[in-house]
PDB file of N, CA and C in Angstrom:
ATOM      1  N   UNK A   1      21.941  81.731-118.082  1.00  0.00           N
ATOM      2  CA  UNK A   1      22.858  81.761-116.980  1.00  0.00           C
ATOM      3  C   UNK A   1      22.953  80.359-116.395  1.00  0.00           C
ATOM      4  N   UNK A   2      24.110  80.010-116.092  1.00  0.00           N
ATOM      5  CA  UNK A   2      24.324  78.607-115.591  1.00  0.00           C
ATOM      6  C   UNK A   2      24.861  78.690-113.989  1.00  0.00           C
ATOM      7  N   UNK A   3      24.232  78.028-113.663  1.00  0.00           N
ATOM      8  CA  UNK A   3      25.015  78.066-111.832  1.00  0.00           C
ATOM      9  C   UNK A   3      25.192  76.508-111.196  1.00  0.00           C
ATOM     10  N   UNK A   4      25.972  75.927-110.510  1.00  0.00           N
ATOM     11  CA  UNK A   4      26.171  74.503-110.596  1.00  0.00           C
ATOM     12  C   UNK A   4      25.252  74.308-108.891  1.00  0.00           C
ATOM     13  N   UNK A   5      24.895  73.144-108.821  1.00  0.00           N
ATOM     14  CA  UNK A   5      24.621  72.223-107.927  1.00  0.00           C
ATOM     15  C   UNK A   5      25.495  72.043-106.769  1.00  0.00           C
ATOM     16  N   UNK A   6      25.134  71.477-105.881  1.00  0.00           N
ATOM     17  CA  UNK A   6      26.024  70.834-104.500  1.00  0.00           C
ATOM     18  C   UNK A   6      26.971  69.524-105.067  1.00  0.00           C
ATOM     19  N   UNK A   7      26.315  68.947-106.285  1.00  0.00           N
ATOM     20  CA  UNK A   7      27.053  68.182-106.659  1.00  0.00           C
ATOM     21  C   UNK A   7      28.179  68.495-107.767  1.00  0.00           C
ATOM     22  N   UNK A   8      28.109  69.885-108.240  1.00  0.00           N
ATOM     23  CA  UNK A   8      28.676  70.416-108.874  1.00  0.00           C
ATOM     24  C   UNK A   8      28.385  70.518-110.557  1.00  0.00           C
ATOM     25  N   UNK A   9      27.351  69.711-110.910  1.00  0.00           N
ATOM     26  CA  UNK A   9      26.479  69.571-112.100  1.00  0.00           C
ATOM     27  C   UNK A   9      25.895  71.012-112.209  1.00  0.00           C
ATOM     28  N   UNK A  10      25.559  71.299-113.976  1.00  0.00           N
ATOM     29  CA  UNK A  10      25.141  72.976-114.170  1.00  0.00           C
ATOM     30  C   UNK A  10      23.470  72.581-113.395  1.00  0.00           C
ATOM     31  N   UNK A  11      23.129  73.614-113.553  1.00  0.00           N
ATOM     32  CA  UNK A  11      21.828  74.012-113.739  1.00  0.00           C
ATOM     33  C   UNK A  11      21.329  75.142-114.381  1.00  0.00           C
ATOM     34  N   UNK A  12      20.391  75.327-115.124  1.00  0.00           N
ATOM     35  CA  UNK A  12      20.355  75.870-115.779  1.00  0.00           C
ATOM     36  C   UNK A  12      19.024  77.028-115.324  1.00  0.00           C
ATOM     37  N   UNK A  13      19.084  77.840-115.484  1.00  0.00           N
ATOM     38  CA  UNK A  13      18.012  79.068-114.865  1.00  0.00           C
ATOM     39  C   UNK A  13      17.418  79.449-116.365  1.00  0.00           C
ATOM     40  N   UNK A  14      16.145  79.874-115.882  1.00  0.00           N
ATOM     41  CA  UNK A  14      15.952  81.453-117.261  1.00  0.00           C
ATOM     42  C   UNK A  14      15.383  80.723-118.531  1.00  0.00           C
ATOM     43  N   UNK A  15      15.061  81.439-119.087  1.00  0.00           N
ATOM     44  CA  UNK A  15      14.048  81.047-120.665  1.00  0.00           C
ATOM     45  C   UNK A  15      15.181  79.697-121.692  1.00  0.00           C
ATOM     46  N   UNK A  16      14.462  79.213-121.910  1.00  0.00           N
ATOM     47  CA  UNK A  16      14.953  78.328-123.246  1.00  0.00           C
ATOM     48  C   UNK A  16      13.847  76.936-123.679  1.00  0.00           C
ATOM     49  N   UNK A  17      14.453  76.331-124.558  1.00  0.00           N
ATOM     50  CA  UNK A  17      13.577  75.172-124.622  1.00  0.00           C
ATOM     51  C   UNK A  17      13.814  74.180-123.913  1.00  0.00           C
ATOM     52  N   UNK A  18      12.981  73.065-123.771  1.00  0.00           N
ATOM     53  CA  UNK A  18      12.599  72.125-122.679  1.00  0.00           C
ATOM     54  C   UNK A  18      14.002  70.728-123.094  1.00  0.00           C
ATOM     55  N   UNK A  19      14.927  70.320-122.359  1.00  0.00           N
ATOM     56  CA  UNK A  19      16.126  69.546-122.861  1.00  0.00           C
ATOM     57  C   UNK A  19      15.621  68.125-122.361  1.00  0.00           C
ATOM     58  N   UNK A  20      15.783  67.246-123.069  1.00  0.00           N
ATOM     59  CA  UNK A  20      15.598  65.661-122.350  1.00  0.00           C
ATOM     60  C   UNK A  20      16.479  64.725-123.047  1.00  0.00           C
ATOM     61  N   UNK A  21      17.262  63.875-122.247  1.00  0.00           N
ATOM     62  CA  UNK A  21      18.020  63.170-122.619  1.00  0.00           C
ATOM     63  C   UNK A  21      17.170  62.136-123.159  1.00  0.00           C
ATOM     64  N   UNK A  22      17.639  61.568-124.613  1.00  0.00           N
ATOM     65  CA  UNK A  22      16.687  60.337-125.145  1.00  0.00           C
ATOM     66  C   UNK A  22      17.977  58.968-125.613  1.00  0.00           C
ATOM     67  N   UNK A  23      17.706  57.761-125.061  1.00  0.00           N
ATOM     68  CA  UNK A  23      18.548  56.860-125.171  1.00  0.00           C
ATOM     69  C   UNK A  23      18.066  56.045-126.572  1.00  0.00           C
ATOM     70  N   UNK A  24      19.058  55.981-127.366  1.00  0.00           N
ATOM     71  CA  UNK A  24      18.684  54.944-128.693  1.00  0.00           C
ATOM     72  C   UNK A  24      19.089  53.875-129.065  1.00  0.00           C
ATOM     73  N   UNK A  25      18.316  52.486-128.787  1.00  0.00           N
ATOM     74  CA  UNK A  25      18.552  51.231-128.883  1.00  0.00           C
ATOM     75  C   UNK A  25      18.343  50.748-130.532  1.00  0.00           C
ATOM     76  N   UNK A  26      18.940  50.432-130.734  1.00  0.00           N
ATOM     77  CA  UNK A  26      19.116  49.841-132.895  1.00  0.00           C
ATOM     78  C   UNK A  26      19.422  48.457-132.609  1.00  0.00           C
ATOM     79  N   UNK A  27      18.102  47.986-133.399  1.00  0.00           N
ATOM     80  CA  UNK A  27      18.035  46.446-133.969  1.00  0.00           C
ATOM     81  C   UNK A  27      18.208  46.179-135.259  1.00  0.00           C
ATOM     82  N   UNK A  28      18.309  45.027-135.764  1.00  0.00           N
ATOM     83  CA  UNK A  28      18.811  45.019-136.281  1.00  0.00           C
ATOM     84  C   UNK A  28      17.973  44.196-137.058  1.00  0.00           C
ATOM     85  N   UNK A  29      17.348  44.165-138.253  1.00  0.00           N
ATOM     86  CA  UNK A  29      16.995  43.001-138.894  1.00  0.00           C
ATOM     87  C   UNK A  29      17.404  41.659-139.830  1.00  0.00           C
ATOM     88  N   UNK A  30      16.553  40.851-139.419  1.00  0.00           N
ATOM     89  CA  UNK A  30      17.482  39.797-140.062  1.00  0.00           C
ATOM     90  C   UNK A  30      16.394  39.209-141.187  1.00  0.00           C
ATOM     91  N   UNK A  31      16.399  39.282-142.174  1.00  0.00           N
ATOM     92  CA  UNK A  31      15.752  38.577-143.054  1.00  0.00           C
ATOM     93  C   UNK A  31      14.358  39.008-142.842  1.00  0.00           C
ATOM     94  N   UNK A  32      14.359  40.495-142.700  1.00  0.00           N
ATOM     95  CA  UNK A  32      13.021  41.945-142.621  1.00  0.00           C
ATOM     96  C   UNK A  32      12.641  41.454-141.104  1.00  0.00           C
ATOM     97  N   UNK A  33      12.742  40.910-140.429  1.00  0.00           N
ATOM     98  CA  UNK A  33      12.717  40.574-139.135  1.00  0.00           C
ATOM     99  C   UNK A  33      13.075  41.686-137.991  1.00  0.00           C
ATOM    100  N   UNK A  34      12.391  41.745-137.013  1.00  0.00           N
ATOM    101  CA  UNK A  34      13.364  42.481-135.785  1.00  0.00           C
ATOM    102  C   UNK A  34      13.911  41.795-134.970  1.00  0.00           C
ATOM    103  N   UNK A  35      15.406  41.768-135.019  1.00  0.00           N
ATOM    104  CA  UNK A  35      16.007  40.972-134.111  1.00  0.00           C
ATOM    105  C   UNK A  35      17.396  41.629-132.966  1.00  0.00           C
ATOM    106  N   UNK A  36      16.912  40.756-131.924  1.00  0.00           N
ATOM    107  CA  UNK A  36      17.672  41.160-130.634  1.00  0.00           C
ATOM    108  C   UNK A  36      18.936  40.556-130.699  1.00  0.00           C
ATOM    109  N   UNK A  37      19.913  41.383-130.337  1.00  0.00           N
ATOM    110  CA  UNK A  37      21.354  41.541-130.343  1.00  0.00           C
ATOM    111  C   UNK A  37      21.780  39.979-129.731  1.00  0.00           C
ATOM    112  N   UNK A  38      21.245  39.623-128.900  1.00  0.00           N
ATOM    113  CA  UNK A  38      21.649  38.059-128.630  1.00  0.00           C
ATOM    114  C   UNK A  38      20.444  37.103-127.873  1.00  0.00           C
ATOM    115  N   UNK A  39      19.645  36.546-128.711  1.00  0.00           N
ATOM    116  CA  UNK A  39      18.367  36.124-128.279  1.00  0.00           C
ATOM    117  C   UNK A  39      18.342  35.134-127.328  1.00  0.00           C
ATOM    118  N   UNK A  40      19.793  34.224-127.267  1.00  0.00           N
ATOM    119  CA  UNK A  40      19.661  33.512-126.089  1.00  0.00           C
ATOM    120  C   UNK A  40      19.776  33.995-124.766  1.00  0.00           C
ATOM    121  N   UNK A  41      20.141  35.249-124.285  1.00  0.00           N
ATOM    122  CA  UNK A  41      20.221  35.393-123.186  1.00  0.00           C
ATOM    123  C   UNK A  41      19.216  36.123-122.530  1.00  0.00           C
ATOM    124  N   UNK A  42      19.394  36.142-120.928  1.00  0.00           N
ATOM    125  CA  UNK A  42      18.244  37.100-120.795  1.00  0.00           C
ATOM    126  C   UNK A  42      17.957  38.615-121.399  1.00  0.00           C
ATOM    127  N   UNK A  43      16.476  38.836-121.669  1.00  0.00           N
ATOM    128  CA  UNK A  43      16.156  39.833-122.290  1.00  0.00           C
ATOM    129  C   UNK A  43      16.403  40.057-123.730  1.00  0.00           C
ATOM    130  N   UNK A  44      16.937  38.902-124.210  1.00  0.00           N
ATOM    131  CA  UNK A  44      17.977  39.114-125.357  1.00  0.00           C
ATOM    132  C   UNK A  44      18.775  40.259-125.746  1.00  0.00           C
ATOM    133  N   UNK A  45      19.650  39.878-124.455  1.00  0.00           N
ATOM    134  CA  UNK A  45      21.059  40.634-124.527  1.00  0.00           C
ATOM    135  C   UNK A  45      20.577  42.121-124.115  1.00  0.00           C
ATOM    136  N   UNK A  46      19.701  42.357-123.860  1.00  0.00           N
ATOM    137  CA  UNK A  46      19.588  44.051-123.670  1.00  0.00           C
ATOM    138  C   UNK A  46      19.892  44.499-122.396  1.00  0.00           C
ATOM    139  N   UNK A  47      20.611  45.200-121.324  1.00  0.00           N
ATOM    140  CA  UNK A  47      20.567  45.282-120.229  1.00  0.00           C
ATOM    141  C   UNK A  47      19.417  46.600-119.919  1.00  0.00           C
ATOM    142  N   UNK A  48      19.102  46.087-118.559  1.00  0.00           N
ATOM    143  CA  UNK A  48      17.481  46.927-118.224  1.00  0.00           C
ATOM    144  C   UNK A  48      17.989  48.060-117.842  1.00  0.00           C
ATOM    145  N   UNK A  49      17.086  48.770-118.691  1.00  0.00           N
ATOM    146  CA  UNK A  49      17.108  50.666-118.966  1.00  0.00           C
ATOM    147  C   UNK A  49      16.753  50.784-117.075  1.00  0.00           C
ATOM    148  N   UNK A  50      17.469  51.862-116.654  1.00  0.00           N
ATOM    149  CA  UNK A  50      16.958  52.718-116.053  1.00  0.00           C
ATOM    150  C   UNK A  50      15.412  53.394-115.499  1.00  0.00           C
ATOM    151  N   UNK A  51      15.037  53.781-114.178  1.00  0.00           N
ATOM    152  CA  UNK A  51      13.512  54.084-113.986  1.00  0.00           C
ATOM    153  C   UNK A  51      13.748  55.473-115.048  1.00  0.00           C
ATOM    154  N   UNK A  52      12.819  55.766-115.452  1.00  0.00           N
ATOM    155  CA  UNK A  52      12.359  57.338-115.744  1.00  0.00           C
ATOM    156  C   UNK A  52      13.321  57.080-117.693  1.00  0.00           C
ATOM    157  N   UNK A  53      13.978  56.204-118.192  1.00  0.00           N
ATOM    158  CA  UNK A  53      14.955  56.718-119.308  1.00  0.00           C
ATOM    159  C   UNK A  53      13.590  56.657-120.590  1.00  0.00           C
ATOM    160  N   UNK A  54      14.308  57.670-121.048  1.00  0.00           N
ATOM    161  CA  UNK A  54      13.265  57.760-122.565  1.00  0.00           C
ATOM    162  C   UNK A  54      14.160  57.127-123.966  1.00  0.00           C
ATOM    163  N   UNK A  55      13.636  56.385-124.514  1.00  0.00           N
ATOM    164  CA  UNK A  55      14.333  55.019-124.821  1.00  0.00           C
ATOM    165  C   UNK A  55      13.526  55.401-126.693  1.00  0.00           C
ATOM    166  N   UNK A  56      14.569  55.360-127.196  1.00  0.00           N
ATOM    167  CA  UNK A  56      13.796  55.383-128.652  1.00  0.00           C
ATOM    168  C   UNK A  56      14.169  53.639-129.487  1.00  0.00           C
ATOM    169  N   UNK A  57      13.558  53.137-130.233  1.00  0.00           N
ATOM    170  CA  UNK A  57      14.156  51.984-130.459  1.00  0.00           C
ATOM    171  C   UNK A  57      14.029  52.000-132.356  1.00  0.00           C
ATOM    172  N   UNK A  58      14.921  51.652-132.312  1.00  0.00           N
ATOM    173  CA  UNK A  58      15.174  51.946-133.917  1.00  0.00           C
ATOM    174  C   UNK A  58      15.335  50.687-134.715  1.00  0.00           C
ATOM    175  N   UNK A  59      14.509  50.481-135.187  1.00  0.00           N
ATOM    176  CA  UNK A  59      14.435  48.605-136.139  1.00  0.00           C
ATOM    177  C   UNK A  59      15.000  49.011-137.719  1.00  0.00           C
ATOM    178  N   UNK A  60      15.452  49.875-137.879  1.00  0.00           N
ATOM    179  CA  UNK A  60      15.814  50.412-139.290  1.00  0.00           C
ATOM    180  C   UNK A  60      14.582  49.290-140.475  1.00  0.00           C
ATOM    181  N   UNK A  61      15.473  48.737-141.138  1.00  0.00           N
ATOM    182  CA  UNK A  61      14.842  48.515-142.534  1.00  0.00           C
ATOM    183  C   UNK A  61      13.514  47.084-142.074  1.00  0.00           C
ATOM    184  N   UNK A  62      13.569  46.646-141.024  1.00  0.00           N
ATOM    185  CA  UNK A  62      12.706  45.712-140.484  1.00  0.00           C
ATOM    186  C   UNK A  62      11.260  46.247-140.961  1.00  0.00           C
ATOM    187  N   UNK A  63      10.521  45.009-141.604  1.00  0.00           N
ATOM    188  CA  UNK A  63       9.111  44.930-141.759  1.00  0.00           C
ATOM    189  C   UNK A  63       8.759  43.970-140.880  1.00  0.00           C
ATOM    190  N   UNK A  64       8.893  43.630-139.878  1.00  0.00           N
ATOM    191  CA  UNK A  64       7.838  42.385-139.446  1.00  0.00           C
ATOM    192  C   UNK A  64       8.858  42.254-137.653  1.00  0.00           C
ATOM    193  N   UNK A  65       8.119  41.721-137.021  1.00  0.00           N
ATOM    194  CA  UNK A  65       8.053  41.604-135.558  1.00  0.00           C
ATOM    195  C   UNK A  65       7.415  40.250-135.307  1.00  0.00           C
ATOM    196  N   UNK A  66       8.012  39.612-134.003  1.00  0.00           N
ATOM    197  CA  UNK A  66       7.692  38.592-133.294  1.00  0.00           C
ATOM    198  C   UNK A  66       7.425  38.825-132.145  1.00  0.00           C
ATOM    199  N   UNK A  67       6.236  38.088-131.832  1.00  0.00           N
ATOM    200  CA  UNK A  67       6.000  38.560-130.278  1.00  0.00           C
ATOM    201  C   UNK A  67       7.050  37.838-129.115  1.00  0.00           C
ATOM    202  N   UNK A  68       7.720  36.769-129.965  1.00  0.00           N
ATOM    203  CA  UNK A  68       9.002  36.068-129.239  1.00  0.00           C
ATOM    204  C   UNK A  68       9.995  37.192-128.581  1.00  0.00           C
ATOM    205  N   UNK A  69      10.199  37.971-129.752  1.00  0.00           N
ATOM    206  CA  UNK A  69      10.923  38.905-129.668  1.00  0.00           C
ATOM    207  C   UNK A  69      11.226  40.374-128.531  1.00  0.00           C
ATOM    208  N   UNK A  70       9.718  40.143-129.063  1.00  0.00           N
ATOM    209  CA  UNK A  70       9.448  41.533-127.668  1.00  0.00           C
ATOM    210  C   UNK A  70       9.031  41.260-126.670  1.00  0.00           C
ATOM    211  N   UNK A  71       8.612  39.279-126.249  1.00  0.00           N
ATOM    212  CA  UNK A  71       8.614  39.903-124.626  1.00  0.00           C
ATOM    213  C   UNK A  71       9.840  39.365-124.159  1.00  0.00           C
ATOM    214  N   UNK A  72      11.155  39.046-125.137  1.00  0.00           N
ATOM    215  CA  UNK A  72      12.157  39.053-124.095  1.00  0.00           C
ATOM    216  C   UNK A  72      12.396  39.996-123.922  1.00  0.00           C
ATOM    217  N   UNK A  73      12.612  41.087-124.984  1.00  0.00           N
ATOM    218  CA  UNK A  73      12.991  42.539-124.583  1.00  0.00           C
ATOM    219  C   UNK A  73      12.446  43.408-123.397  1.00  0.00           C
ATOM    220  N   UNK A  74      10.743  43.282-123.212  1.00  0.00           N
ATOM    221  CA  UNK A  74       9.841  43.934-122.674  1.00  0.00           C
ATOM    222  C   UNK A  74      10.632  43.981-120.836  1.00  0.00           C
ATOM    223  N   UNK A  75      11.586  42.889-120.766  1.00  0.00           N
ATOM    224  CA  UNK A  75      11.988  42.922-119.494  1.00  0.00           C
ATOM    225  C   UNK A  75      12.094  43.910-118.910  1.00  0.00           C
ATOM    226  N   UNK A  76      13.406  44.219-119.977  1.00  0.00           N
ATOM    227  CA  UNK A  76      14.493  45.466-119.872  1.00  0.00           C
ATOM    228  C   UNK A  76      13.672  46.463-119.977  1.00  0.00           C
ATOM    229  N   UNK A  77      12.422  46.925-120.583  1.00  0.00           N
ATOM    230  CA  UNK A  77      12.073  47.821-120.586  1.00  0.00           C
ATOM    231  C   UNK A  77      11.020  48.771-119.743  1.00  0.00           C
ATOM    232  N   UNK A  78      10.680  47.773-118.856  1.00  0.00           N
ATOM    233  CA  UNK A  78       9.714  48.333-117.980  1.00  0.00           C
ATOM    234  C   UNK A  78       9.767  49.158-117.230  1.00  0.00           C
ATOM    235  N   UNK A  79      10.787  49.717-117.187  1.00  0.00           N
ATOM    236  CA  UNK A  79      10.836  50.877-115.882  1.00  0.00           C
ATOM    237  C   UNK A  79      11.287  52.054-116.961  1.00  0.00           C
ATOM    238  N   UNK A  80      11.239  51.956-117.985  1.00  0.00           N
ATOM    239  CA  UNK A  80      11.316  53.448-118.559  1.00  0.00           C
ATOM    240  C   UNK A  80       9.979  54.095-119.114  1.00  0.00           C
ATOM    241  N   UNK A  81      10.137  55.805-118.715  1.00  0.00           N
ATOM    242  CA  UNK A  81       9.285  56.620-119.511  1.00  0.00           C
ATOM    243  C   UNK A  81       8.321  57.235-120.501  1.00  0.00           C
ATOM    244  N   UNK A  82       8.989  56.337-121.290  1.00  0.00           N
ATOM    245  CA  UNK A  82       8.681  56.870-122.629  1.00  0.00           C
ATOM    246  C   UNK A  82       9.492  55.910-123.916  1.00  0.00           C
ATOM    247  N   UNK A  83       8.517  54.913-124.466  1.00  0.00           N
ATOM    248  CA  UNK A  83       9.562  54.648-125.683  1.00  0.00           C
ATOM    249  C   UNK A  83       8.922  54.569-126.992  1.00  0.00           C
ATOM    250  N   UNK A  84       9.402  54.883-128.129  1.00  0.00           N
ATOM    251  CA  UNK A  84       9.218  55.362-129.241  1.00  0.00           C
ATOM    252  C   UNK A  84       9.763  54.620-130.532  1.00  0.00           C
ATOM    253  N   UNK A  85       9.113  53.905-131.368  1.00  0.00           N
ATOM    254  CA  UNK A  85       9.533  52.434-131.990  1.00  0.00           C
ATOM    255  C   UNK A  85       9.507  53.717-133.793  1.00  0.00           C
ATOM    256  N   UNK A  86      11.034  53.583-133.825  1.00  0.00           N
ATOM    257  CA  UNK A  86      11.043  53.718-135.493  1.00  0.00           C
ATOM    258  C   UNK A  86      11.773  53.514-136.491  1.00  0.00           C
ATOM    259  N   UNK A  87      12.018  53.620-137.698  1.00  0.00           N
ATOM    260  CA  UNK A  87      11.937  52.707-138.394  1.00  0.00           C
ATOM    261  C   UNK A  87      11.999  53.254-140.002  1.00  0.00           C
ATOM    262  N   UNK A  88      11.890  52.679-140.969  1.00  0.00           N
ATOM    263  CA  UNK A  88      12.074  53.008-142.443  1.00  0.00           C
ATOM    264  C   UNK A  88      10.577  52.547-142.553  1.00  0.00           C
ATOM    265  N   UNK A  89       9.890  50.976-142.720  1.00  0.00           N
ATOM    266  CA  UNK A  89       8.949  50.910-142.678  1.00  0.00           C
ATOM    267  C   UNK A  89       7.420  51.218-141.833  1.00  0.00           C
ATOM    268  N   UNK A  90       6.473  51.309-142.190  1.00  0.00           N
ATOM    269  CA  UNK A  90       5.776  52.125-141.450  1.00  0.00           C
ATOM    270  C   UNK A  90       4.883  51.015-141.437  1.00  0.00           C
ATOM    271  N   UNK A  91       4.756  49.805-142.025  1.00  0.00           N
ATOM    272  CA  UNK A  91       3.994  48.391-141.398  1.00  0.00           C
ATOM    273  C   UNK A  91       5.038  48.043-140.265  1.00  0.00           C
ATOM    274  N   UNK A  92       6.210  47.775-140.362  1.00  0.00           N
ATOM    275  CA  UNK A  92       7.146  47.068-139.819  1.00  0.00           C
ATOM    276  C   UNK A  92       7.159  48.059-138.226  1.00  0.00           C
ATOM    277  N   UNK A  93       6.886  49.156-138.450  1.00  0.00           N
ATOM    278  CA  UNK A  93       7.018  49.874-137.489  1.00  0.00           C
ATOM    279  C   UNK A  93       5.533  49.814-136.078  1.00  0.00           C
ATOM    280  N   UNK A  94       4.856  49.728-136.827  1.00  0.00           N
ATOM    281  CA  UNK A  94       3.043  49.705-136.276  1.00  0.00           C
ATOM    282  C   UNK A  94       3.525  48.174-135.808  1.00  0.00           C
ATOM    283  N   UNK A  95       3.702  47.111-136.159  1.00  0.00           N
ATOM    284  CA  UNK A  95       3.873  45.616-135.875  1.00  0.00           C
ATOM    285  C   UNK A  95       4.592  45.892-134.515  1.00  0.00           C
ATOM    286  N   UNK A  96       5.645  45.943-134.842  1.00  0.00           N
ATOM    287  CA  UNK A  96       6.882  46.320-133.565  1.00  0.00           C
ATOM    288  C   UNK A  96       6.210  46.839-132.710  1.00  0.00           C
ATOM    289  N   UNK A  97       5.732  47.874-132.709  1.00  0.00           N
ATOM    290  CA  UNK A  97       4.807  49.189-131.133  1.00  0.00           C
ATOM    291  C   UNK A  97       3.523  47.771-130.799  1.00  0.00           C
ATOM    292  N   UNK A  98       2.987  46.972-131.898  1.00  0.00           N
ATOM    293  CA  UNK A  98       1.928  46.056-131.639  1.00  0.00           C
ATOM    294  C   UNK A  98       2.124  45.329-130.384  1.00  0.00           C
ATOM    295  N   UNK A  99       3.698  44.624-130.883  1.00  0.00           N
ATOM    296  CA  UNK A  99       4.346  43.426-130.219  1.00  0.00           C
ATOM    297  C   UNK A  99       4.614  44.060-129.330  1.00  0.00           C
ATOM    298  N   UNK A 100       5.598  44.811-128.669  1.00  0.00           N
ATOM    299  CA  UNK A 100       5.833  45.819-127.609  1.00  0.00           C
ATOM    300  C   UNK A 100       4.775  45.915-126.673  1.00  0.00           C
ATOM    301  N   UNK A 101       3.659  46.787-127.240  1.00  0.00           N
ATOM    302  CA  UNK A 101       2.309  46.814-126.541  1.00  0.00           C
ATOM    303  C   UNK A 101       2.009  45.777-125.611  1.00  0.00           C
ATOM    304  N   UNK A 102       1.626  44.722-126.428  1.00  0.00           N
ATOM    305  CA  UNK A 102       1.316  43.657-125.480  1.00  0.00           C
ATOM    306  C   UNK A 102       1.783  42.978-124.612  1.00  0.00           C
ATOM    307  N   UNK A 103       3.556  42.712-125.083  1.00  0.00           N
ATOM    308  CA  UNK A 103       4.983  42.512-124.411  1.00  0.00           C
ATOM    309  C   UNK A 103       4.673  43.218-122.982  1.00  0.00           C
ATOM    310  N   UNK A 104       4.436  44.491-123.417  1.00  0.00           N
ATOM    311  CA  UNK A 104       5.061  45.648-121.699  1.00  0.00           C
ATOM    312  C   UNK A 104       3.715  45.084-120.972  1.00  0.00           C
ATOM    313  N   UNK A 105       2.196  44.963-121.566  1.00  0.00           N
ATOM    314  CA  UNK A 105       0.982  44.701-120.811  1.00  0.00           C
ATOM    315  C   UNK A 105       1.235  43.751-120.051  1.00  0.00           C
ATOM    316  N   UNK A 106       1.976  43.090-120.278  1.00  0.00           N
ATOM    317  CA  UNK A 106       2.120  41.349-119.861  1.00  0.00           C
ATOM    318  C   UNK A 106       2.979  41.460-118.543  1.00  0.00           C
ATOM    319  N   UNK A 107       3.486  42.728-118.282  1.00  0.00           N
ATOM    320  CA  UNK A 107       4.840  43.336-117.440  1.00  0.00           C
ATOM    321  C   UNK A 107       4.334  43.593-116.542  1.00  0.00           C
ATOM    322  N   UNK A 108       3.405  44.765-116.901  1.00  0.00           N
ATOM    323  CA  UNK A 108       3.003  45.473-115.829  1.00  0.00           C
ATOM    324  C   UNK A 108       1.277  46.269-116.614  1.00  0.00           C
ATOM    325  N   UNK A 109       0.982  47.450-115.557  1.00  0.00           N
ATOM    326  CA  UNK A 109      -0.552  47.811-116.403  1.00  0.00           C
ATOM    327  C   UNK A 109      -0.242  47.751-117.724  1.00  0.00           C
ATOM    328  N   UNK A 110      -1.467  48.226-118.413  1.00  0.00           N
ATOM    329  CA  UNK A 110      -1.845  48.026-120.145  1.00  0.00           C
ATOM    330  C   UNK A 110      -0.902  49.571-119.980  1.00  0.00           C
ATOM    331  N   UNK A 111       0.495  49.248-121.017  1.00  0.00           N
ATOM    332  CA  UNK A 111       1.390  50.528-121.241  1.00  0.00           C
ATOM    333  C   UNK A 111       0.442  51.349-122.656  1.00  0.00           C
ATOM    334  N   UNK A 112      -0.159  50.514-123.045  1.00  0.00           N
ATOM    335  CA  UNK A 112      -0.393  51.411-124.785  1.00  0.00           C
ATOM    336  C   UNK A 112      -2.060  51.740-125.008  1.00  0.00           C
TER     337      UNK A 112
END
């Protein structure tokens, strides 16, 4: 059963499974690299997520990470929830969450 809000948005009542919006950022690699959409600018080019957004980040065919890399990103990312690094490779992928890791520590508390 659906019944709307004061703002006029549903809400949803009654049994079902648990819904969460998940946002998906895709990099892109360059020469097995993970690379940010425009590295000269701030954050490299990423604009900063939202408090609370659950953020998946997708390096597709990328094997390898720079820590250059992720703490420009780490900017943008500090005020979200939950983020989730994946990928085709599964070195390339562990590297990336590495770089990240330490990136977000450097932000704010130890995230990982």
């Amino acid at each position: 059963m659906t019944r709307r809000t004061r703002d006029g948005s549903p809400r949803l009542h009654g049994r079902g499974p648990a819904v969460r919006a998940v946002t998906v950022l895709r990099l892109v690699d360059e020469r097995g690299y993970v690379e940010l959409p425009r590295p000269t600018m701030q954050y490299g080019g990423v604009y900063p997520y939202p408090t609370g957004t659950v953020l998946r980040i997708d390096i597709g065919k990328a094997t390898h990470c720079t820590d250059w890399a992720m703490e420009n990103l780490a900017g943008a990312l500090v005020d979200c929830a939950e983020i989730e690094v994946v990928g085709t490779d599964s070195y390339g992928v562990s590297e990336t969450r590495q770089h990240l890791c330490r990136a977000l520590s450097a932000e704010v508390s130890p995230a990982c």
